[in-house]
N, C-alpha and C. Protein backbone atom coordinates (compact mmCIF):
# COMPACT_ATOMS: atom_id res chain seq x y z
N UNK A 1 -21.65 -21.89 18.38
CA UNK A 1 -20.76 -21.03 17.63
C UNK A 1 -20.67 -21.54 16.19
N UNK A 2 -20.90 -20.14 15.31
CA UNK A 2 -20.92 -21.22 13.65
C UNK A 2 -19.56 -21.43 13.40
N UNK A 3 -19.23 -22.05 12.65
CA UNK A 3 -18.16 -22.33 11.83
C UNK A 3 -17.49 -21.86 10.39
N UNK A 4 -16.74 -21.00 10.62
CA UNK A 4 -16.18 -20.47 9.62
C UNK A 4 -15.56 -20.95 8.24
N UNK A 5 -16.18 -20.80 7.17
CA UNK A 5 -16.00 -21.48 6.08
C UNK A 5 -15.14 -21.04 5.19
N UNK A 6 -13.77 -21.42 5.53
CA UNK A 6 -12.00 -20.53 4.98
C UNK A 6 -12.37 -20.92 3.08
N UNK A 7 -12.84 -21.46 2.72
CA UNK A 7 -12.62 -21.63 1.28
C UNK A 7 -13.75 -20.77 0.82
N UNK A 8 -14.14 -20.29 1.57
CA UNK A 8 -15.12 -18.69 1.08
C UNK A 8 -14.23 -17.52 1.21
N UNK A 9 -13.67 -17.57 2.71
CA UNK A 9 -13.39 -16.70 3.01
C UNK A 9 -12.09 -16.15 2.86
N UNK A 10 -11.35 -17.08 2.43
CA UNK A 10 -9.79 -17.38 2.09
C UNK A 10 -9.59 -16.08 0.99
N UNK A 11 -9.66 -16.41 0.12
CA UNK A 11 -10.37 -15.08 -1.43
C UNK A 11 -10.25 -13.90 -0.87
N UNK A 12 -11.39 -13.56 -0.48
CA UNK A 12 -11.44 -12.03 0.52
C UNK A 12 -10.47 -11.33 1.32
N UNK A 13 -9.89 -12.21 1.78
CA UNK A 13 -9.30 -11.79 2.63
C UNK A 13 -7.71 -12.12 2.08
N UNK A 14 -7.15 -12.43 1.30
CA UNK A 14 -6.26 -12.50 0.09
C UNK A 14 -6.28 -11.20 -0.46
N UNK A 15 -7.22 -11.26 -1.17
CA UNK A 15 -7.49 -9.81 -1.91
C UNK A 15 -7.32 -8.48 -1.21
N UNK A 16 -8.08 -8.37 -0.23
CA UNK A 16 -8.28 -7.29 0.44
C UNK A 16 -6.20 -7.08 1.22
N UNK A 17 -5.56 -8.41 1.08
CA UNK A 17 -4.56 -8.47 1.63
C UNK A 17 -3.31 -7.50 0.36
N UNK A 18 -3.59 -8.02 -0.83
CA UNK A 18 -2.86 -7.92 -2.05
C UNK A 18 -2.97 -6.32 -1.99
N UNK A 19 -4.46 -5.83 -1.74
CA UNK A 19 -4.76 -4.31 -1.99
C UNK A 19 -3.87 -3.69 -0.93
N UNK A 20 -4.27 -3.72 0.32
CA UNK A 20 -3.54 -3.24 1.25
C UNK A 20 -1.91 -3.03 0.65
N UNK A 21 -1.34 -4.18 0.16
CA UNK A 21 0.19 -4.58 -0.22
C UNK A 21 0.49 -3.40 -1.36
N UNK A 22 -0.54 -2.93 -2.30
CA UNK A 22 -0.34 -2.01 -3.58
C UNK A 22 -0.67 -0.78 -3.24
N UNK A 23 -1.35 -0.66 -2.04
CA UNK A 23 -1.78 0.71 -1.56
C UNK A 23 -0.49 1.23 -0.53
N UNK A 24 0.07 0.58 -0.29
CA UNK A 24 1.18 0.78 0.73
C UNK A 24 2.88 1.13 -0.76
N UNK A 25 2.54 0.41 -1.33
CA UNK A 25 3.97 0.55 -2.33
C UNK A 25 3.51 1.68 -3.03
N UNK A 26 2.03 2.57 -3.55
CA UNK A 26 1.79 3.49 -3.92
C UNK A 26 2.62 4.35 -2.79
N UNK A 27 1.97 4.55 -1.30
CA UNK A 27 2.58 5.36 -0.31
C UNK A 27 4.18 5.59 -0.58
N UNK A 28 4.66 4.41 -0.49
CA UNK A 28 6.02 4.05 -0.21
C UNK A 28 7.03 4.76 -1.67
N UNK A 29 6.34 5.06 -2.68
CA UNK A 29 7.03 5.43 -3.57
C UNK A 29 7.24 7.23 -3.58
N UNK A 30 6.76 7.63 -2.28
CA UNK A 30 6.39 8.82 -2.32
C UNK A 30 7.67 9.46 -1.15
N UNK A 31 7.00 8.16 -0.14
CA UNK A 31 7.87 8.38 1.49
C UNK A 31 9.31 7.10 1.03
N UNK A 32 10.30 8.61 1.58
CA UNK A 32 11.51 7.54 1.47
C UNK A 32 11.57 6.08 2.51
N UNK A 33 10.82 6.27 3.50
CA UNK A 33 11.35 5.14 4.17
C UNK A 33 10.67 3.85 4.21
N UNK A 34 9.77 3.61 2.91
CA UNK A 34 8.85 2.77 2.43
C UNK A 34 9.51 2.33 1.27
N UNK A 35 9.61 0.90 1.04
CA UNK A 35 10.65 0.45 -0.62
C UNK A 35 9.08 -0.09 -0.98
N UNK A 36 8.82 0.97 -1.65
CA UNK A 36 7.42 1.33 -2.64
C UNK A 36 7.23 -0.08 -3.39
N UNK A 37 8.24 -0.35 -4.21
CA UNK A 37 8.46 -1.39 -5.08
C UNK A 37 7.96 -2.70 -4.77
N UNK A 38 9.14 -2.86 -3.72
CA UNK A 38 9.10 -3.93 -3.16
C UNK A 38 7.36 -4.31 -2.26
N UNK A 39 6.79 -3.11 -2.11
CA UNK A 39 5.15 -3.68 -1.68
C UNK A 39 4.07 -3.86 -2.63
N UNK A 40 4.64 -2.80 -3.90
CA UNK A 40 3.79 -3.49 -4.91
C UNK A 40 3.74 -4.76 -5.92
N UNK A 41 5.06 -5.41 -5.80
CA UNK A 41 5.53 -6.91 -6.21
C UNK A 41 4.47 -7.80 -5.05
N UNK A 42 4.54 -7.64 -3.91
CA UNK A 42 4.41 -8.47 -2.88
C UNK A 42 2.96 -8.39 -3.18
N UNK A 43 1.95 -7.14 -3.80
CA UNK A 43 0.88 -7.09 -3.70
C UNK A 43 0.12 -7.91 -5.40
N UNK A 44 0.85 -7.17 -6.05
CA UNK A 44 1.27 -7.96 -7.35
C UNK A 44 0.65 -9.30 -7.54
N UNK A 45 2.05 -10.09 -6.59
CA UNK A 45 1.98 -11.51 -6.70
C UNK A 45 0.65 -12.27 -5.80
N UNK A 46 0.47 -11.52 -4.55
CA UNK A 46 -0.64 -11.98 -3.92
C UNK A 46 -1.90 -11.94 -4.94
N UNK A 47 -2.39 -10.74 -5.72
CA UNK A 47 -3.76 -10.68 -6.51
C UNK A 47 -3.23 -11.64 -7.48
N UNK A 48 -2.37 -11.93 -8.16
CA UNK A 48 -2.26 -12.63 -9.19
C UNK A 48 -3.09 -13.84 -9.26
N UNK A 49 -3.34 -14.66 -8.21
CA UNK A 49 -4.08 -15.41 -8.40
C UNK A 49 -5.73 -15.74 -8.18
N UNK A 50 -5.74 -14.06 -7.68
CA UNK A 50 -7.29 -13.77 -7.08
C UNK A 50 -7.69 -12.81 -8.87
N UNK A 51 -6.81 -12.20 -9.50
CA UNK A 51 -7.63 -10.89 -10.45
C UNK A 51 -6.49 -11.29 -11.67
N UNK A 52 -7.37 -11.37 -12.64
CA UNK A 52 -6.70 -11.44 -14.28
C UNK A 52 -5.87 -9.89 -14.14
N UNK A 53 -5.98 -9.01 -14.03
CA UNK A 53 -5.51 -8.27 -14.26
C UNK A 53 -4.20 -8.15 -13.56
N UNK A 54 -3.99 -8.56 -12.40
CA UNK A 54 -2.72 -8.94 -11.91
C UNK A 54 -1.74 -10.03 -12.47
N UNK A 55 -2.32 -11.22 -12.57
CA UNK A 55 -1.64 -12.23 -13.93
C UNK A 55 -1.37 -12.04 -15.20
N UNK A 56 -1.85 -10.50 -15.80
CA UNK A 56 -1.54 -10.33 -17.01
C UNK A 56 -0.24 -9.21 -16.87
N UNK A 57 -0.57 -8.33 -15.55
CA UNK A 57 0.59 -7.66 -15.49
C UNK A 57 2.17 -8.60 -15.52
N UNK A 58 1.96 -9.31 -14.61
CA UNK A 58 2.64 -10.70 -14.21
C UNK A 58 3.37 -10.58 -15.25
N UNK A 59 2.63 -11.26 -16.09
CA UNK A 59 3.25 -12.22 -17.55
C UNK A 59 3.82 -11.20 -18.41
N UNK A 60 3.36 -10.06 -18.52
CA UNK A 60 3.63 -8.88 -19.27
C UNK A 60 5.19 -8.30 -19.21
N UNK A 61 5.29 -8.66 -17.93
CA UNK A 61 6.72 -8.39 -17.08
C UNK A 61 7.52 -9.32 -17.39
N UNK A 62 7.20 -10.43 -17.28
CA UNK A 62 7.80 -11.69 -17.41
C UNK A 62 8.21 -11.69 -18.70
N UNK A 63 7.71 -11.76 -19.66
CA UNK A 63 8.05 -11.67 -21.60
C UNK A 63 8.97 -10.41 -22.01
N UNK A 64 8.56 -9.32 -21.19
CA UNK A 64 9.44 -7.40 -21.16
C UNK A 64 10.92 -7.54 -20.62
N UNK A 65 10.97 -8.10 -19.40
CA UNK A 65 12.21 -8.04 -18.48
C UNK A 65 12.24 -9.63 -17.99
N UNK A 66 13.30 -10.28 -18.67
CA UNK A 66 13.13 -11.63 -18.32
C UNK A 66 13.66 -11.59 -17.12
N UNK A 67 15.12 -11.28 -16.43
CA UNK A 67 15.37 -10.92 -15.54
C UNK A 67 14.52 -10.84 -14.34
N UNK A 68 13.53 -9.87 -14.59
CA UNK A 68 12.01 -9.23 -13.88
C UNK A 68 11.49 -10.88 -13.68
N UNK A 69 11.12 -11.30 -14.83
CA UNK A 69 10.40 -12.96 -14.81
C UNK A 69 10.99 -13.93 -13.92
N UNK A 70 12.73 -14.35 -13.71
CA UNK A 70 13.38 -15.36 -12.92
C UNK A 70 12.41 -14.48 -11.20
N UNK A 71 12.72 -13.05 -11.15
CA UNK A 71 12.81 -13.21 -9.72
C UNK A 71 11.41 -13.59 -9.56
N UNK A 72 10.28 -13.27 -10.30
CA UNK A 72 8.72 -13.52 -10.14
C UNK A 72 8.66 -14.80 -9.66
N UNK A 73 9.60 -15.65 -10.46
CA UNK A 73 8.98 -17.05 -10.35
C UNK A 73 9.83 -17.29 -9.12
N UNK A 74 11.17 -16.42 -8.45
CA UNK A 74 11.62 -16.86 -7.31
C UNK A 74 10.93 -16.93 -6.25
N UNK A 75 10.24 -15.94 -6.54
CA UNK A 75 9.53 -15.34 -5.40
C UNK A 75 7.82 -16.30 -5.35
N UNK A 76 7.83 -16.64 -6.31
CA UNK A 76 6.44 -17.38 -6.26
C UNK A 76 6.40 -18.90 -5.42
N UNK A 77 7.49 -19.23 -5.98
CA UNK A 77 7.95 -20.61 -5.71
C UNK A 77 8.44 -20.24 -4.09
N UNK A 78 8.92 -19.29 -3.51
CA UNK A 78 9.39 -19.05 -2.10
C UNK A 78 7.79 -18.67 -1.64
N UNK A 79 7.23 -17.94 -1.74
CA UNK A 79 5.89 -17.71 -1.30
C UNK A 79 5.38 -18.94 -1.39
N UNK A 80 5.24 -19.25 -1.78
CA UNK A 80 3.93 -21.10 -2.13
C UNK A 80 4.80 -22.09 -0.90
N UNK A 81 6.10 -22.26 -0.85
CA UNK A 81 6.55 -22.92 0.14
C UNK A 81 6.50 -21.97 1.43
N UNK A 82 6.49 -20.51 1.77
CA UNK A 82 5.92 -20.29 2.66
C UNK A 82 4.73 -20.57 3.33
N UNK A 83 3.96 -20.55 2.80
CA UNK A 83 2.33 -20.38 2.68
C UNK A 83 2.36 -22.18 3.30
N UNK A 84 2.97 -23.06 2.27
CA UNK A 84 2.51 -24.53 3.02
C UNK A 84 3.66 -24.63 4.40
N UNK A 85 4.40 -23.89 4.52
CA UNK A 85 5.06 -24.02 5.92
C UNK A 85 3.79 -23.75 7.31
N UNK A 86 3.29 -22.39 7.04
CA UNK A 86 2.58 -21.96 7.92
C UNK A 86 1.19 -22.96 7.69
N UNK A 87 0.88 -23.24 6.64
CA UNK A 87 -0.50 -24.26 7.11
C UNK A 87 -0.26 -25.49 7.42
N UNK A 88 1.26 -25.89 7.42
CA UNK A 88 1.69 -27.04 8.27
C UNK A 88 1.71 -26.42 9.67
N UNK A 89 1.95 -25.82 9.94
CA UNK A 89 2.08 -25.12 11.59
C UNK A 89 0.70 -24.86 12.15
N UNK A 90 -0.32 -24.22 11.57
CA UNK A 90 -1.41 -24.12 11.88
C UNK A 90 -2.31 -25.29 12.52
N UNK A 91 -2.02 -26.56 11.37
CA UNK A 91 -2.88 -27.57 11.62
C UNK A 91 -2.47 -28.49 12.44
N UNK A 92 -1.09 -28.45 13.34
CA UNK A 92 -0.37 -28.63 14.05
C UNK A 92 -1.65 -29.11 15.33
């Protein structure tokens, strides 16, 4: 059985995760029972570190609506300690 090589595949499947997240807050802004918003932040912040174009939106926001900027970085800093929660659990 080969062995799957996550620092290839990690990227891809990030991305393809972020899209899903912006394609759903597109939906969601349409259908009331979808908080549109709230999936395109989540998708937002996921590409941000896979596509310039998501980090520039980022920052763009961040300098426009500082407000907008505290929760970015709340949410970044809560995501990043999510993220090492679950790969502490994983490698468990």
């Amino acid at each position: 059985m080969a062995r799957v090589d996550w620092q290839r595949v990690k990227p891809i499947l990030m991305q393809a995760l972020g899209y899903a997240f912006l394609v759903l807050g597109v939906i969601g802004l349409v259908l009331p029972f979808l908080q549109g918003f709230l999936f395109i932040a989540i998708g937002l912040l996921i590409l941000a570190r896979y596509a310039s174009w998501a980090q520039r939106l980022l920052e763009w926001l961040r300098e426009r609506y500082p407000k907008a900027g505290q929760a970015i970085d709340t949410a970044e800093a809560k995501s990043e300690a999510w993220w090492r929660w679950v790969v502490s659990c994983v490698r468990r």
